[in-house]
Every structure is written in structure tokens, then in C-alpha cells.
C-alpha atoms as a PDB file:
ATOM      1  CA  UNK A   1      93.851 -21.169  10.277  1.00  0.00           C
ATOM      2  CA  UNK A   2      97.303 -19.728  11.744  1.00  0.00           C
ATOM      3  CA  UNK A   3      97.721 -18.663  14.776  1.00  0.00           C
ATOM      4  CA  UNK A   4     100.859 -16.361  14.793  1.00  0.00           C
ATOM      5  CA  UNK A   5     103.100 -14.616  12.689  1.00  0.00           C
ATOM      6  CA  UNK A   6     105.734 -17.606  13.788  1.00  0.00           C
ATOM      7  CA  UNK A   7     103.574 -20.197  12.087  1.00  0.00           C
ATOM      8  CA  UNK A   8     102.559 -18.447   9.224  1.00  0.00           C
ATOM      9  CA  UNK A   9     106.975 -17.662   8.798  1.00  0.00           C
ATOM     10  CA  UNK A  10     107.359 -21.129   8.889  1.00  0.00           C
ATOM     11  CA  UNK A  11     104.895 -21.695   6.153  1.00  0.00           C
ATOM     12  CA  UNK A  12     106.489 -19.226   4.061  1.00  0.00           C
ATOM     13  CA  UNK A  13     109.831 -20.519   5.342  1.00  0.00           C
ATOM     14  CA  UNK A  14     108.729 -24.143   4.300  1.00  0.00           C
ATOM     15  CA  UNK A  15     107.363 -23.429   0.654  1.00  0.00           C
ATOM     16  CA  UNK A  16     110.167 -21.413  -0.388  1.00  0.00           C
ATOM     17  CA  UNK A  17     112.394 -24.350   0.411  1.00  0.00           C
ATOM     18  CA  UNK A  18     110.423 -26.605  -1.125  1.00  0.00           C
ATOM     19  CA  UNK A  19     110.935 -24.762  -4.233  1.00  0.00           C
ATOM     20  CA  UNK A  20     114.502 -24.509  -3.644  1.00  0.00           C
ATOM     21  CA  UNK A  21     114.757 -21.003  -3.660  1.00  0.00           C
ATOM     22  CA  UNK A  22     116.967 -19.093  -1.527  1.00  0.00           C
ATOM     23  CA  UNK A  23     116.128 -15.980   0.932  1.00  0.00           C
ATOM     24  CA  UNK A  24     118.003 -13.693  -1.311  1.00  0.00           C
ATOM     25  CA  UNK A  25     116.251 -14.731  -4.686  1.00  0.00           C
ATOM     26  CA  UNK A  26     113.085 -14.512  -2.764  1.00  0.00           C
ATOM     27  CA  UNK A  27     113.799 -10.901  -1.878  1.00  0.00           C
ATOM     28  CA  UNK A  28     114.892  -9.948  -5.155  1.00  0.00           C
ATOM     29  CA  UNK A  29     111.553 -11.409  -6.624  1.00  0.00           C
ATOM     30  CA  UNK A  30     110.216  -9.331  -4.148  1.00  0.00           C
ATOM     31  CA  UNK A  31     112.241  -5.678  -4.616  1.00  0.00           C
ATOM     32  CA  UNK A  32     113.656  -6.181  -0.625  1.00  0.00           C
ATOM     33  CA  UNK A  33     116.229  -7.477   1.200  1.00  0.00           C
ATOM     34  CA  UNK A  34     116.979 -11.268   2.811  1.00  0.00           C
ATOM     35  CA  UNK A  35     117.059  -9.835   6.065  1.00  0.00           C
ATOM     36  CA  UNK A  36     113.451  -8.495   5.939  1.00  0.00           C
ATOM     37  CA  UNK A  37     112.755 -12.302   4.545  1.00  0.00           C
ATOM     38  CA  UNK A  38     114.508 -13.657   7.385  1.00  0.00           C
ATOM     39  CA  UNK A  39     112.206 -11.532   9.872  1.00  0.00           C
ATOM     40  CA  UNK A  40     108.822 -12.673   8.291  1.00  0.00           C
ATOM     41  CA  UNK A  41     110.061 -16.154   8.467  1.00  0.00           C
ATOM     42  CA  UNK A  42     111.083 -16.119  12.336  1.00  0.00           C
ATOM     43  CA  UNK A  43     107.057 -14.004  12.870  1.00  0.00           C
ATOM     44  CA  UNK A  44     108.929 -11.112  13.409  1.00  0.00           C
ATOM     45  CA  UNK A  45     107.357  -8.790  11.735  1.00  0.00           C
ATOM     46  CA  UNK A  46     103.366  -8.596  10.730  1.00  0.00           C
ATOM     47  CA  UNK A  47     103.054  -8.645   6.824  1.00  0.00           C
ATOM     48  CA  UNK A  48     100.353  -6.823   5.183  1.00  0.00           C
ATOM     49  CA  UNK A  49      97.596  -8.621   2.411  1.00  0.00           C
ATOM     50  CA  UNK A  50      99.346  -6.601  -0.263  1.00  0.00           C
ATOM     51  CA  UNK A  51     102.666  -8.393   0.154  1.00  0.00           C
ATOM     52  CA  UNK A  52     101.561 -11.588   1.569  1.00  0.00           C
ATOM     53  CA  UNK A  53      99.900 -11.494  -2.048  1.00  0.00           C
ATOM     54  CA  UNK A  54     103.166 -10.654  -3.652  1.00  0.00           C
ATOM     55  CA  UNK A  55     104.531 -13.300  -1.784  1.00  0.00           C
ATOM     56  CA  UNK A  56     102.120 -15.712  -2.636  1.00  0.00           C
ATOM     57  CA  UNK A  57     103.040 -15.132  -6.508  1.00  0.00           C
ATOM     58  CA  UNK A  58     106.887 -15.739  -6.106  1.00  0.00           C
ATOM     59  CA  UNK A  59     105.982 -18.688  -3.819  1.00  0.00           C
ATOM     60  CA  UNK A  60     103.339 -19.737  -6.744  1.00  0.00           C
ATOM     61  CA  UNK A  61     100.840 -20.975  -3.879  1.00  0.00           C
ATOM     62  CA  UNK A  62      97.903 -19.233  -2.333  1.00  0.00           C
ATOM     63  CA  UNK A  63      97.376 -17.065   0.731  1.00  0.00           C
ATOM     64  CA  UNK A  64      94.870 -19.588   1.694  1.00  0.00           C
ATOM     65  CA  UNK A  65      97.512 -22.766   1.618  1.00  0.00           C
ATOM     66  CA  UNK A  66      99.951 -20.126   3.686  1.00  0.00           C
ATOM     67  CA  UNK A  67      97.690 -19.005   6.533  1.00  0.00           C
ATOM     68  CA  UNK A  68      96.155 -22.979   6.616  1.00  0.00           C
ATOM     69  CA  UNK A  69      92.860 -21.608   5.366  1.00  0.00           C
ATOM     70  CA  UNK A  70      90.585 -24.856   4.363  1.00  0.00           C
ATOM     71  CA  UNK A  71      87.372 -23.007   3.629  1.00  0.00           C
ATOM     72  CA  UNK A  72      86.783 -19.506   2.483  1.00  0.00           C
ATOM     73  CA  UNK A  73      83.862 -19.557   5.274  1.00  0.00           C
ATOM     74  CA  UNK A  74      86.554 -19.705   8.026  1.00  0.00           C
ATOM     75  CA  UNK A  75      88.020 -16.104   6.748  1.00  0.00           C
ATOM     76  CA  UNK A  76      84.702 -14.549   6.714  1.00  0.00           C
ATOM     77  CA  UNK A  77      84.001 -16.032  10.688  1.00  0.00           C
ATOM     78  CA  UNK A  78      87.110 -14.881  11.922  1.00  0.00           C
ATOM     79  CA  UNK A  79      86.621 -11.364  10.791  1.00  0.00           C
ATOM     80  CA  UNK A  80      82.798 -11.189  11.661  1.00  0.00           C
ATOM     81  CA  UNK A  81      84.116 -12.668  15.427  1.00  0.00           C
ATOM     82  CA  UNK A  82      87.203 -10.324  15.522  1.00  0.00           C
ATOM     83  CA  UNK A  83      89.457 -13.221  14.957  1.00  0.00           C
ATOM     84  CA  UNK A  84      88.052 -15.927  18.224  1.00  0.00           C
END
């Protein structure tokens, strides 16, 4: 599971580029700018479920494979522990 927002930026950071897609087609997909793009991938800026899922569709992966999530278990621990 992630740690940071820097880590899960770089995930985000890492997929789009492996689909070759640029910051500015990913924001269009997305109905924003590059530079807010730019922020989430430097863990500027916390990103809520309802766009991380938005992002997962242009990204065509899962929010699981962004925040490193093996096993739908973990999620449920982390919130029941308040994230330890």
C-alpha cells in the first residue's frame, strides 16, 4: 500500500507514460488542466476516490494497481486501524 501522495504521483506519473499519453491529453480526458496533472504527479495535492476513479478509467488500470493494493483485505485493515 502507498505511503504518500508522492508515491502514489509517481504511479500515476508512471502508467500514463507507459501508455504514452501526455499530461495535457490526460487532463483533457479528465475536463482539467496539465498543471493540476502535474501537481498530483509531484503528491502535491490529495486526490479524492471520485477522481482517482476517473483517473483510473483514462489510465485503464485500477485504483488498487495505483495505490499498490495486493489484497482487498489490506484496504479494509487500514481503515478499521486508521491507516497504521
Amino acid at each position: 500500500m502507498i505511503r504518500d501522495l508522492k508515491e502514489l504521483g509517481t504511479n500515476i506519473r508512471t502508467r500514463r507514460s507507459d501508455l504514452e499519453m501526455s499530461q495535457g491529453e490526460m487532463a483533457f480526458q479528465l475536463g482539467t488542466d496539465k498543471g493540476y496533472i502535474s501537481r498530483i504527479e509531484r503528491g502535491e495535492i490529495n486526490v479524492g476516490i471520485i477522481f482517482l476513479t476517473e483517473i483510473c478509467m483514462v489510465l485503464k488500470t485500477t485504483p488498487n494497481d495505483l495505490l499498490n493494493i495486493d489484497d482487498n483485505d489490506q484496504v479494509v485493515k487500514a481503515i478499521s486501524r486508521g491507516g497504521e
